[in-house]
N, C-alpha and C. Protein backbone atom coordinates (compact mmCIF):
# COMPACT_ATOMS: atom_id res chain seq x y z
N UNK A 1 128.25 71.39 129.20
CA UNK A 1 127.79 72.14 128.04
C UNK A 1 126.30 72.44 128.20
N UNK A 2 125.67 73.71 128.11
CA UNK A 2 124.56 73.98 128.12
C UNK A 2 123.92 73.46 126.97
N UNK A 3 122.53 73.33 127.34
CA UNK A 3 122.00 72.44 126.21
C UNK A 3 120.65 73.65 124.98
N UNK A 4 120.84 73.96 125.61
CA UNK A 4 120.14 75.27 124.10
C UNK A 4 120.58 76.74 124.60
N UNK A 5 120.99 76.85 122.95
CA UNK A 5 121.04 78.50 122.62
C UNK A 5 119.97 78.67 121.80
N UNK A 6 119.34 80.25 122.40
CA UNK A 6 118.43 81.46 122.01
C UNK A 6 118.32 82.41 121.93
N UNK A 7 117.94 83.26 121.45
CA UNK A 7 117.83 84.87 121.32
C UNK A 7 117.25 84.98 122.27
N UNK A 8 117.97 86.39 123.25
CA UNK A 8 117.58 86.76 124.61
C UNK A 8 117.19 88.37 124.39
N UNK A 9 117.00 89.16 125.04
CA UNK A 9 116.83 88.51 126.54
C UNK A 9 115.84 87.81 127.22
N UNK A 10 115.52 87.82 128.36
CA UNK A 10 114.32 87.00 128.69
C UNK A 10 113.12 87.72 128.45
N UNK A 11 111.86 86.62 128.08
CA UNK A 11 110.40 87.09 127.40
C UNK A 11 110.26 88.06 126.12
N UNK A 12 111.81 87.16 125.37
CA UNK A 12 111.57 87.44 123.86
C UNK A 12 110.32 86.32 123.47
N UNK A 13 110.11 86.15 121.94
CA UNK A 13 109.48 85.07 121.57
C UNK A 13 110.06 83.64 121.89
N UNK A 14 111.39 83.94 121.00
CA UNK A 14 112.22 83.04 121.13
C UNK A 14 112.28 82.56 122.31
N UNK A 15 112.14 83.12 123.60
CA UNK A 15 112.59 82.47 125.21
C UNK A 15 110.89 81.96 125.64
N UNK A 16 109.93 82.62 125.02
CA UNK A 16 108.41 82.11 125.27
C UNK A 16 108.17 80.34 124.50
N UNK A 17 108.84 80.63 123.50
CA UNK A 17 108.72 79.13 122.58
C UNK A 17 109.53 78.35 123.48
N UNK A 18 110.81 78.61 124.26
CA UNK A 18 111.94 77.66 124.94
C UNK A 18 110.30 77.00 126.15
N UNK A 19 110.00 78.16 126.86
CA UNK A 19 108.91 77.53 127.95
C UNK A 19 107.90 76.82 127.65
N UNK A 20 107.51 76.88 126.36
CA UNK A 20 106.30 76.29 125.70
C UNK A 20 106.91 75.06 125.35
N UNK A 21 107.85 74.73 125.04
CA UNK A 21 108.07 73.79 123.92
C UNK A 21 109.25 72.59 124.49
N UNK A 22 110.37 73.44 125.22
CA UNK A 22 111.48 73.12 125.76
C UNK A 22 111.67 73.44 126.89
N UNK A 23 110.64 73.02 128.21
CA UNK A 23 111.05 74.06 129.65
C UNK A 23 111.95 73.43 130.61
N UNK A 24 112.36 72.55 130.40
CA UNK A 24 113.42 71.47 131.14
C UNK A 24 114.75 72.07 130.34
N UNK A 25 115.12 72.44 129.59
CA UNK A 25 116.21 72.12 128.89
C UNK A 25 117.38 73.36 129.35
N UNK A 26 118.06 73.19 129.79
CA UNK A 26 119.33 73.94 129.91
C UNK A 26 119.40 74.90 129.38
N UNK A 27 119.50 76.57 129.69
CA UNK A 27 119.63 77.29 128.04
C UNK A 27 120.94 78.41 128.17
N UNK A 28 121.00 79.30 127.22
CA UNK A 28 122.09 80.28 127.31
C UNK A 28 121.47 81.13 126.82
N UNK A 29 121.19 82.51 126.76
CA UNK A 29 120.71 83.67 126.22
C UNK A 29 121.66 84.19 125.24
N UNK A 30 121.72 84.76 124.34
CA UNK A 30 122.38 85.45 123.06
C UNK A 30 121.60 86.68 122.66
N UNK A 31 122.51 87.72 122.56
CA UNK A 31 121.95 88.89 122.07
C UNK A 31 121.55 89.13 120.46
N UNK A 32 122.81 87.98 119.85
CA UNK A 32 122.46 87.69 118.18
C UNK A 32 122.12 86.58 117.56
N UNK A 33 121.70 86.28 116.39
CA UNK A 33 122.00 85.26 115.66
C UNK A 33 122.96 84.95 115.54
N UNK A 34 123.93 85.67 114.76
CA UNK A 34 125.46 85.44 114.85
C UNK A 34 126.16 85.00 116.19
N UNK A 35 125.78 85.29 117.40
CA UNK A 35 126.13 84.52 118.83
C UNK A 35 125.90 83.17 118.63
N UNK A 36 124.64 83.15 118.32
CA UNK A 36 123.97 81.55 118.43
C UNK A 36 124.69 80.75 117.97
N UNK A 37 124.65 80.99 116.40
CA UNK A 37 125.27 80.15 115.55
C UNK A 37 127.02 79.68 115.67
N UNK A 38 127.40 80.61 116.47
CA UNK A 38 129.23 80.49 116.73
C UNK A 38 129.06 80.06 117.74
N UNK A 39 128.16 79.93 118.80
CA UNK A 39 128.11 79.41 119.60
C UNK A 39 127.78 77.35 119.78
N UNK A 40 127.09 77.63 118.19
CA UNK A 40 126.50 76.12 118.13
C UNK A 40 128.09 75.56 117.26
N UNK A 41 128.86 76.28 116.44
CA UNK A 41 129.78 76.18 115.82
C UNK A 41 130.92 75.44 116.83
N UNK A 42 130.98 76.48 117.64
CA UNK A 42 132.49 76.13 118.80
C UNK A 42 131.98 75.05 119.93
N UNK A 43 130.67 74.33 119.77
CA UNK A 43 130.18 73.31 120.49
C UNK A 43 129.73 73.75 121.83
N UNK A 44 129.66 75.47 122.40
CA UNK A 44 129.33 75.62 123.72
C UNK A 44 128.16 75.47 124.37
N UNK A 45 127.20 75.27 122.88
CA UNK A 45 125.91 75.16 123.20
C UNK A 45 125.76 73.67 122.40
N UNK A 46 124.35 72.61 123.06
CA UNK A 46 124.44 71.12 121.65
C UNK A 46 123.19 71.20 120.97
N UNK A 47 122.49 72.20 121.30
CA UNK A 47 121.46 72.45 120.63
C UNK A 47 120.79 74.10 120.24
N UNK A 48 120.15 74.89 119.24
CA UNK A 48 119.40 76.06 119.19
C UNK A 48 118.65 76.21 118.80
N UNK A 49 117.67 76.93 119.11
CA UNK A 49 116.13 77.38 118.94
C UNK A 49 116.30 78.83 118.17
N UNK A 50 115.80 78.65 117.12
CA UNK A 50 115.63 79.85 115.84
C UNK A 50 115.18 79.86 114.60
N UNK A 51 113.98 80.75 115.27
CA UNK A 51 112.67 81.47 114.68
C UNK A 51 113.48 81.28 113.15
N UNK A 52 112.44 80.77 112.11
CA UNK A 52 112.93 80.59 110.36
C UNK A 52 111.83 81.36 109.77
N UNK A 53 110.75 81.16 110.17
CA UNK A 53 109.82 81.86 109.32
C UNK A 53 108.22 82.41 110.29
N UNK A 54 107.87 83.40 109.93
CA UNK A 54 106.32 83.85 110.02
C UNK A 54 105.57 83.67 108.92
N UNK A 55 104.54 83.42 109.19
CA UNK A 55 103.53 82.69 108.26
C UNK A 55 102.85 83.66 107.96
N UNK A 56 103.10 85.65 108.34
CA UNK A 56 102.49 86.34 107.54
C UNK A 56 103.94 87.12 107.04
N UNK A 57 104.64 87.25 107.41
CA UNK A 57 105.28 88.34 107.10
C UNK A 57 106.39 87.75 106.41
N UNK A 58 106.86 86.39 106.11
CA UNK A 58 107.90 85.75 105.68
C UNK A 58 109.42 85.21 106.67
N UNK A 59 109.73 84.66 106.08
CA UNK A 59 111.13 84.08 106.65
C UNK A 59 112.07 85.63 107.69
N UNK A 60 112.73 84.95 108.56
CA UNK A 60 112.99 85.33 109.46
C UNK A 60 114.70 85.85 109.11
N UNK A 61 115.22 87.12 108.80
CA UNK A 61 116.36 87.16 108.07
C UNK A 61 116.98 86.03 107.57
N UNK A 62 118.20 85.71 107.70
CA UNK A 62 118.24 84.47 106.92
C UNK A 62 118.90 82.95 107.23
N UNK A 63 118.18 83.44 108.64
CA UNK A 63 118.05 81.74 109.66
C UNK A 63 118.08 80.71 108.52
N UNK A 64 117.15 80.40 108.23
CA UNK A 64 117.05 79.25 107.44
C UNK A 64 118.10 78.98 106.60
N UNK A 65 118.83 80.00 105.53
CA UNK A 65 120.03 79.62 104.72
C UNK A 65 120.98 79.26 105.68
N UNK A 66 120.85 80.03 106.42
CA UNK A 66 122.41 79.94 107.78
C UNK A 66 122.58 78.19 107.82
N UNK A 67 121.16 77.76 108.60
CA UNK A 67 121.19 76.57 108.87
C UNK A 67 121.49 75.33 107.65
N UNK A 68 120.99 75.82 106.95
CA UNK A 68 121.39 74.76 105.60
C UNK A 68 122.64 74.65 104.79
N UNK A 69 123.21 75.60 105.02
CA UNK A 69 124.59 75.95 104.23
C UNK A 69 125.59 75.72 105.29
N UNK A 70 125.79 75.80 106.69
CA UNK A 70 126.54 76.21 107.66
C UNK A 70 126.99 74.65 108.19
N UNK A 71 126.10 73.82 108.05
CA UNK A 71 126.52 71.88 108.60
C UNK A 71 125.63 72.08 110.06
N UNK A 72 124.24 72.51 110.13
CA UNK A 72 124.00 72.20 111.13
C UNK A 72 121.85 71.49 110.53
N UNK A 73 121.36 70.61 110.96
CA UNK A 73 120.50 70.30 110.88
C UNK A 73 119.02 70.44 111.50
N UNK A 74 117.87 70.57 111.17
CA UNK A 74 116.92 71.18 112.06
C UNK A 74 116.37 69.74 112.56
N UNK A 75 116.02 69.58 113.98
CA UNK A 75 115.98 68.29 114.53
C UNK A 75 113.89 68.25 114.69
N UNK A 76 113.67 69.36 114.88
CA UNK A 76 112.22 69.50 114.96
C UNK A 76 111.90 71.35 114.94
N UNK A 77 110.70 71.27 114.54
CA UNK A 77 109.99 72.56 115.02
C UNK A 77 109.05 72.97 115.33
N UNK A 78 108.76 74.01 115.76
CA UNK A 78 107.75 74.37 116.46
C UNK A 78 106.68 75.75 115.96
N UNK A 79 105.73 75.78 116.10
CA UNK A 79 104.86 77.06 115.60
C UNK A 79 104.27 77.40 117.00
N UNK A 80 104.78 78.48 117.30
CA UNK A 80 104.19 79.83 118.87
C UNK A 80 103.48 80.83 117.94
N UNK A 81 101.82 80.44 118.19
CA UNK A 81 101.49 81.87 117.95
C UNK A 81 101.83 83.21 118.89
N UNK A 82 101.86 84.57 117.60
CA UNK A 82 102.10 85.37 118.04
C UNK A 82 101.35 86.58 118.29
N UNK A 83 101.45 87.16 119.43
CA UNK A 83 99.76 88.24 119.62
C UNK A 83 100.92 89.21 119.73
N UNK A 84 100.48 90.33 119.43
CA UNK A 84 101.72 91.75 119.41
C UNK A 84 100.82 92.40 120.02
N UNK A 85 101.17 93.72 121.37
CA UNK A 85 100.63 94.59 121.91
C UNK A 85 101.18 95.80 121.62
N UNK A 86 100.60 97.17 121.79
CA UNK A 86 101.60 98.10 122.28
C UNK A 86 101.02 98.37 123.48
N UNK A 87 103.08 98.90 124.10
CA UNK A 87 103.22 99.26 125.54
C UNK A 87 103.69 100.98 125.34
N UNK A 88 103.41 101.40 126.62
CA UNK A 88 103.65 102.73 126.14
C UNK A 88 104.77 103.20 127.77
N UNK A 89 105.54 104.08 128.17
CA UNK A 89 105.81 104.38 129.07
C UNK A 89 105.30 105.43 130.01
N UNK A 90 104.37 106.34 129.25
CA UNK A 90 103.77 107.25 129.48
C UNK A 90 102.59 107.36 129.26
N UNK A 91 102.76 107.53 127.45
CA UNK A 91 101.18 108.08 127.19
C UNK A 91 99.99 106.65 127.37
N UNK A 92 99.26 107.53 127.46
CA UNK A 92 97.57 106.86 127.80
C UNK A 92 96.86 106.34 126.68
N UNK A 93 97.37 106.76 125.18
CA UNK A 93 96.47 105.97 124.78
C UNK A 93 97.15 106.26 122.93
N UNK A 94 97.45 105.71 122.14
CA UNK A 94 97.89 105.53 120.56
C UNK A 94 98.45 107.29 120.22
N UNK A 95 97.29 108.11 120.41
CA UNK A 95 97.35 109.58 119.13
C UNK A 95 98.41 110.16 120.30
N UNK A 96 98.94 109.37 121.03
CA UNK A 96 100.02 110.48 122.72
C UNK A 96 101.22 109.95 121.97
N UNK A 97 100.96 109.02 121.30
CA UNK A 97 102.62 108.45 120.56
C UNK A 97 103.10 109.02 118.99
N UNK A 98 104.69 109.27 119.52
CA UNK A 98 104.87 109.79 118.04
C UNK A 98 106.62 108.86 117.16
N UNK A 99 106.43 108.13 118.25
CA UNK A 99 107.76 106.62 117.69
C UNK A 99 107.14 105.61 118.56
N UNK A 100 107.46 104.61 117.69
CA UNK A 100 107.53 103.46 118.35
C UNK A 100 108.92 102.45 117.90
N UNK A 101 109.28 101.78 119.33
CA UNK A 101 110.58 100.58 118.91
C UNK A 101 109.76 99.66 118.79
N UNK A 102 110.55 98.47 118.12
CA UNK A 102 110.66 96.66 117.88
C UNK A 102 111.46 96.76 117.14
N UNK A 103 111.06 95.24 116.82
CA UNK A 103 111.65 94.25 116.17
C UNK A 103 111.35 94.66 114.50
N UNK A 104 112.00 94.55 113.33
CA UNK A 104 111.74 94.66 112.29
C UNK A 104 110.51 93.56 111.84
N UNK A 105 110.48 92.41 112.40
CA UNK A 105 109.33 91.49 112.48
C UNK A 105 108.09 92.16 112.44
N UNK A 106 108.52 92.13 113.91
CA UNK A 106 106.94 92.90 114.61
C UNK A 106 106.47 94.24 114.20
N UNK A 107 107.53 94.76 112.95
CA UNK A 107 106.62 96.28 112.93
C UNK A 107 105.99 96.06 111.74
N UNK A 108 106.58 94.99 110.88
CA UNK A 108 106.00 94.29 109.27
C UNK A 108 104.68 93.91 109.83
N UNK A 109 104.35 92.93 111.04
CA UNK A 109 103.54 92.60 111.04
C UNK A 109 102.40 93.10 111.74
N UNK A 110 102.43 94.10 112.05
CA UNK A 110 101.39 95.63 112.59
C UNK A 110 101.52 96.32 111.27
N UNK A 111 101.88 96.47 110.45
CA UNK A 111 101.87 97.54 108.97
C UNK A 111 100.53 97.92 109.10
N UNK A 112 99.72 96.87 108.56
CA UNK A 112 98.05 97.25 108.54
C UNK A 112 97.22 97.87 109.31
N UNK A 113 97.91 97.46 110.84
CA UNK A 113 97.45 98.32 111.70
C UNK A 113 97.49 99.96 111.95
N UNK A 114 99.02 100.20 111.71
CA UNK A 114 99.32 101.17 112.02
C UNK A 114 99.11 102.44 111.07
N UNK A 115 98.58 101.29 109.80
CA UNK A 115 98.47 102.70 108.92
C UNK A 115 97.44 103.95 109.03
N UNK A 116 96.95 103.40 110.09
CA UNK A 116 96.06 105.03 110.21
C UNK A 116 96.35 106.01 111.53
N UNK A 117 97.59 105.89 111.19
CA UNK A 117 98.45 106.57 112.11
C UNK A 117 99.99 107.03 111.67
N UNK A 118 99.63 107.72 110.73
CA UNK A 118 100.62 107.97 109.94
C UNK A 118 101.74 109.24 110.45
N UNK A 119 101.38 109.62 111.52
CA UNK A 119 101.86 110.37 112.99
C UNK A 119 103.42 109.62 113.20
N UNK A 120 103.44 108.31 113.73
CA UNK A 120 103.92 107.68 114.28
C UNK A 120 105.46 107.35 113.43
N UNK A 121 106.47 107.38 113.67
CA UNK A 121 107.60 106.66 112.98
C UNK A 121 108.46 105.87 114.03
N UNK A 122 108.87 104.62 112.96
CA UNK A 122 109.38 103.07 113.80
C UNK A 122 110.53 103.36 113.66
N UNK A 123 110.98 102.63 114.91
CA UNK A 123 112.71 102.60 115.20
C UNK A 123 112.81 100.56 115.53
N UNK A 124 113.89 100.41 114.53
CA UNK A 124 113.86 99.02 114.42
C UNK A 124 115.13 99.08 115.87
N UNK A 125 114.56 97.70 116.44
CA UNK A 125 115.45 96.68 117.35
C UNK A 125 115.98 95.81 117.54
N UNK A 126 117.07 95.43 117.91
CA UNK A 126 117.48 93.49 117.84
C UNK A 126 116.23 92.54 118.32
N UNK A 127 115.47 93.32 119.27
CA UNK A 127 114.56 92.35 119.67
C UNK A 127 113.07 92.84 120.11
N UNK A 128 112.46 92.28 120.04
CA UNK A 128 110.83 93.49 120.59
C UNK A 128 111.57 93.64 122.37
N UNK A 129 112.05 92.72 123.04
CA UNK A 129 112.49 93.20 124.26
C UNK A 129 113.33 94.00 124.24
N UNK A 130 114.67 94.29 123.83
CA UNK A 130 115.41 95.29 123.28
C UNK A 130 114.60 96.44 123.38
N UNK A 131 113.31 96.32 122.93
CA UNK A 131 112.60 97.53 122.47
C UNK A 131 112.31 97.61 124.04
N UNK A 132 111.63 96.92 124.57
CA UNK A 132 111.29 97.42 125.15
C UNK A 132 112.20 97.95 126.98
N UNK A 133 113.29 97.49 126.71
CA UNK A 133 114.17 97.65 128.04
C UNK A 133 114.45 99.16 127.60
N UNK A 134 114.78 99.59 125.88
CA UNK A 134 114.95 100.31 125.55
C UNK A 134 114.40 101.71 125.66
N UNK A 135 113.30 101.74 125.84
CA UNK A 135 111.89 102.76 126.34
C UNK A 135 111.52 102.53 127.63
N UNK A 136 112.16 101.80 128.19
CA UNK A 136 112.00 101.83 129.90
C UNK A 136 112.92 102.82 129.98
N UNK A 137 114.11 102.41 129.81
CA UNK A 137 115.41 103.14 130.23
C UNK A 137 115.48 104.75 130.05
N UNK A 138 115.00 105.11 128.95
CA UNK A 138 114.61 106.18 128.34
C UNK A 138 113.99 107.18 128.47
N UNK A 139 112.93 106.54 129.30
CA UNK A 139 111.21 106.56 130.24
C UNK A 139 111.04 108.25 129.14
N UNK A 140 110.81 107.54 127.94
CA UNK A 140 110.54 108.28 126.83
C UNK A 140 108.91 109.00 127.12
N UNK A 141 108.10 110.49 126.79
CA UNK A 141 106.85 110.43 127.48
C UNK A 141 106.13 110.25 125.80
N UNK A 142 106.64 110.26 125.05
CA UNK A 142 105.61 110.27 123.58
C UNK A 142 106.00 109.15 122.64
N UNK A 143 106.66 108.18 123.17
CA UNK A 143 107.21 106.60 122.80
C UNK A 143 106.12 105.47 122.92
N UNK A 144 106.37 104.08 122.14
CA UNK A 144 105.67 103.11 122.73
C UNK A 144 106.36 102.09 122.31
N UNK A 145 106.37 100.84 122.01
CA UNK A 145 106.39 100.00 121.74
C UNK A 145 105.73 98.85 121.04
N UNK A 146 105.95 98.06 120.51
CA UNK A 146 105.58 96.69 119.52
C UNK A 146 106.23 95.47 120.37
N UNK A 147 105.22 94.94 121.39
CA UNK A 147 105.95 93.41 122.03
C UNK A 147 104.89 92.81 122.78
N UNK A 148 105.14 91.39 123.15
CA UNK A 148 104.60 90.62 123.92
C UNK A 148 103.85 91.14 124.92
N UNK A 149 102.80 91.21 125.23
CA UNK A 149 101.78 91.29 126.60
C UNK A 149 103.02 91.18 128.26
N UNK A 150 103.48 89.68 127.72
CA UNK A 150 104.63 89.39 129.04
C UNK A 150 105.39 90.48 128.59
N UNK A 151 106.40 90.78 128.15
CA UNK A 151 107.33 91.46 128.20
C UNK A 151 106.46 93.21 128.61
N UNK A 152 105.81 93.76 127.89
CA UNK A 152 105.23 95.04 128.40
C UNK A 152 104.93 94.61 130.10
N UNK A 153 104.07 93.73 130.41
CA UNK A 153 104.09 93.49 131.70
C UNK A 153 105.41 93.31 132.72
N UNK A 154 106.07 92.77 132.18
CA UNK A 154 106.96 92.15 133.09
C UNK A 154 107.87 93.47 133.19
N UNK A 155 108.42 94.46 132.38
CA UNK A 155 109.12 95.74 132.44
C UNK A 155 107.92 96.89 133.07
N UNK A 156 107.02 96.26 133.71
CA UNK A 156 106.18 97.75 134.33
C UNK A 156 105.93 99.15 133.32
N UNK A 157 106.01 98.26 132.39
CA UNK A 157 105.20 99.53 130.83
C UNK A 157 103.52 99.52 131.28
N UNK A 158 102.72 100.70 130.65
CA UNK A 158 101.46 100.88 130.71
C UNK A 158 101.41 100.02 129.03
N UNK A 159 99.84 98.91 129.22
CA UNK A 159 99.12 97.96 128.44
C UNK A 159 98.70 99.02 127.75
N UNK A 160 98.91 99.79 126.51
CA UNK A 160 97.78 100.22 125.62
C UNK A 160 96.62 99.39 124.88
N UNK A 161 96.94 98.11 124.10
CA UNK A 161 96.00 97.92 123.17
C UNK A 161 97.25 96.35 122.94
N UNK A 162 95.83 95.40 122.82
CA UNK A 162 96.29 94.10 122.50
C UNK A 162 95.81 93.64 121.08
N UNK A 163 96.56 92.51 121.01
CA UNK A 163 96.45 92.09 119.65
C UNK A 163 96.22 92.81 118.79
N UNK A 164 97.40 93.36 118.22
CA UNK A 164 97.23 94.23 116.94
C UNK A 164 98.18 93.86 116.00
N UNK A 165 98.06 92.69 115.88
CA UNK A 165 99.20 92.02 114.62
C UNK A 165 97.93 92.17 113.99
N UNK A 166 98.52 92.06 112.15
CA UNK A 166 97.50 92.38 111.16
C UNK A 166 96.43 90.87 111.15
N UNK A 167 97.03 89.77 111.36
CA UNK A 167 96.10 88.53 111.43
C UNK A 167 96.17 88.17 112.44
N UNK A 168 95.08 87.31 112.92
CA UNK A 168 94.61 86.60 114.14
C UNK A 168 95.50 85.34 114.40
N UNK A 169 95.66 85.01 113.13
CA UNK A 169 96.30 83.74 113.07
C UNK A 169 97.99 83.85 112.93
N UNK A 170 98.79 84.93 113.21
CA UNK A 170 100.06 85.39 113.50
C UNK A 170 101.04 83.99 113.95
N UNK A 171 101.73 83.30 113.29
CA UNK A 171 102.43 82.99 114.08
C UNK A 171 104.14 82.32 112.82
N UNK A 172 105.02 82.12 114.53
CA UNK A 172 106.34 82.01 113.96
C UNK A 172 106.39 80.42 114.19
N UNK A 173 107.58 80.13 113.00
CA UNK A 173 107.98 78.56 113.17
C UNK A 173 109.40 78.67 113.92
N UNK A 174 109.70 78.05 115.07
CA UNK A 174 110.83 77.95 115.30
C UNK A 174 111.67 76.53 114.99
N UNK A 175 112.85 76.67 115.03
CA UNK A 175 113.77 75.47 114.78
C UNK A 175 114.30 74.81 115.67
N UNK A 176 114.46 73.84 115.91
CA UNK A 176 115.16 73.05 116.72
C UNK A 176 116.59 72.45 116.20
N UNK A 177 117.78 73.24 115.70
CA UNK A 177 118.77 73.24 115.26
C UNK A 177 120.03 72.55 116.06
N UNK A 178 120.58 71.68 115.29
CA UNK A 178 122.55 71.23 116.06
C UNK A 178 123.20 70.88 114.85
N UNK A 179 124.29 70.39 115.58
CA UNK A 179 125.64 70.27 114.15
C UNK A 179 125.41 68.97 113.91
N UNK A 180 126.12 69.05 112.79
CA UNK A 180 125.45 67.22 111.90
C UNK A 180 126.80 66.83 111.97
């Protein structure tokens, strides 16, 4: 039995907190919450890691009820701060973009930023990586993205502009979840 389920794919948050926090531990990738949790349900996984809350933008859909209502217990957790970049596939620099993907997270928590760029309209994702495999694939030229530094790096996106979450102090609590 693998020993943690997470929201994938690789160099989501969720898989950055597994290396930070949990880098020994066995894992399985999941495209959903709903994976995770049926997954922690039918015993294939004995443990999961999932994000409950941001400390600016609020609770994390509704992880947290899931876990409390469902018979599974949070064993520990963890806080990964979070730095948000945009990646772009093309353009050179913010006013070349006219959408951007993520995560519904990550676009709450750029709001402040982005408002003076009222140009721009968001396309929500299962995941900021989602987003961004998503605009690779696409090789969109007036697109960008909302994600991790690693993940823009690691998909060979052009770095526009770092840290542009609305606070400095950005960050998510994750869970350390199993069945009771």
């Amino acid at each position: 039995m693998t020993e943690l389920g997470l929201l994938g794919p690789e160099n989501t948050y969720h898989d950055m907190a597994r290396q930070k926090f949990l880098p020994n531990a066995s894992h399985m990738l999941f495209p959903t919450f709903d994976e995770i949790f049926k997954a922690l349900k039918e015993k294939r996984i004995k443990k999961a890691l999932i994000a409950i809350k941001n400390n600016t933008s609020g609770l994390v859909g509704d992880n947290l009820e899931r876990i409390k209502s469902s018979g599974h217990r949070i064993l520990e957790q963890f806080e990964l701060p979070i730095h948000l970049c945009l990646g772009s596939f093309k353009a050179s620099n913010i006013e070349g973009i006219k959408k951007i993907y993520s995560h519904p997270m990550a676009i709450k928590e750029t709001k402040k930023f982005f408002t003076k760029y009222s140009h721009i309209t968001f396309i929500s994702s299962t995941s900021t990586v989602s987003a961004v495999h998503e605009l690779k694939n696409n090789r969109e030229k007036n697109a960008g993205v909302i994600a991790s530094k690693e993940a823009i790096e690691a998909n060979d996106l052009l770095l526009l502009m770092e840290n542009i979450e609305d606070h400095s102090t950005n960050n998510t609590t994750f869970a350390l979840v199993e069945n009771i």
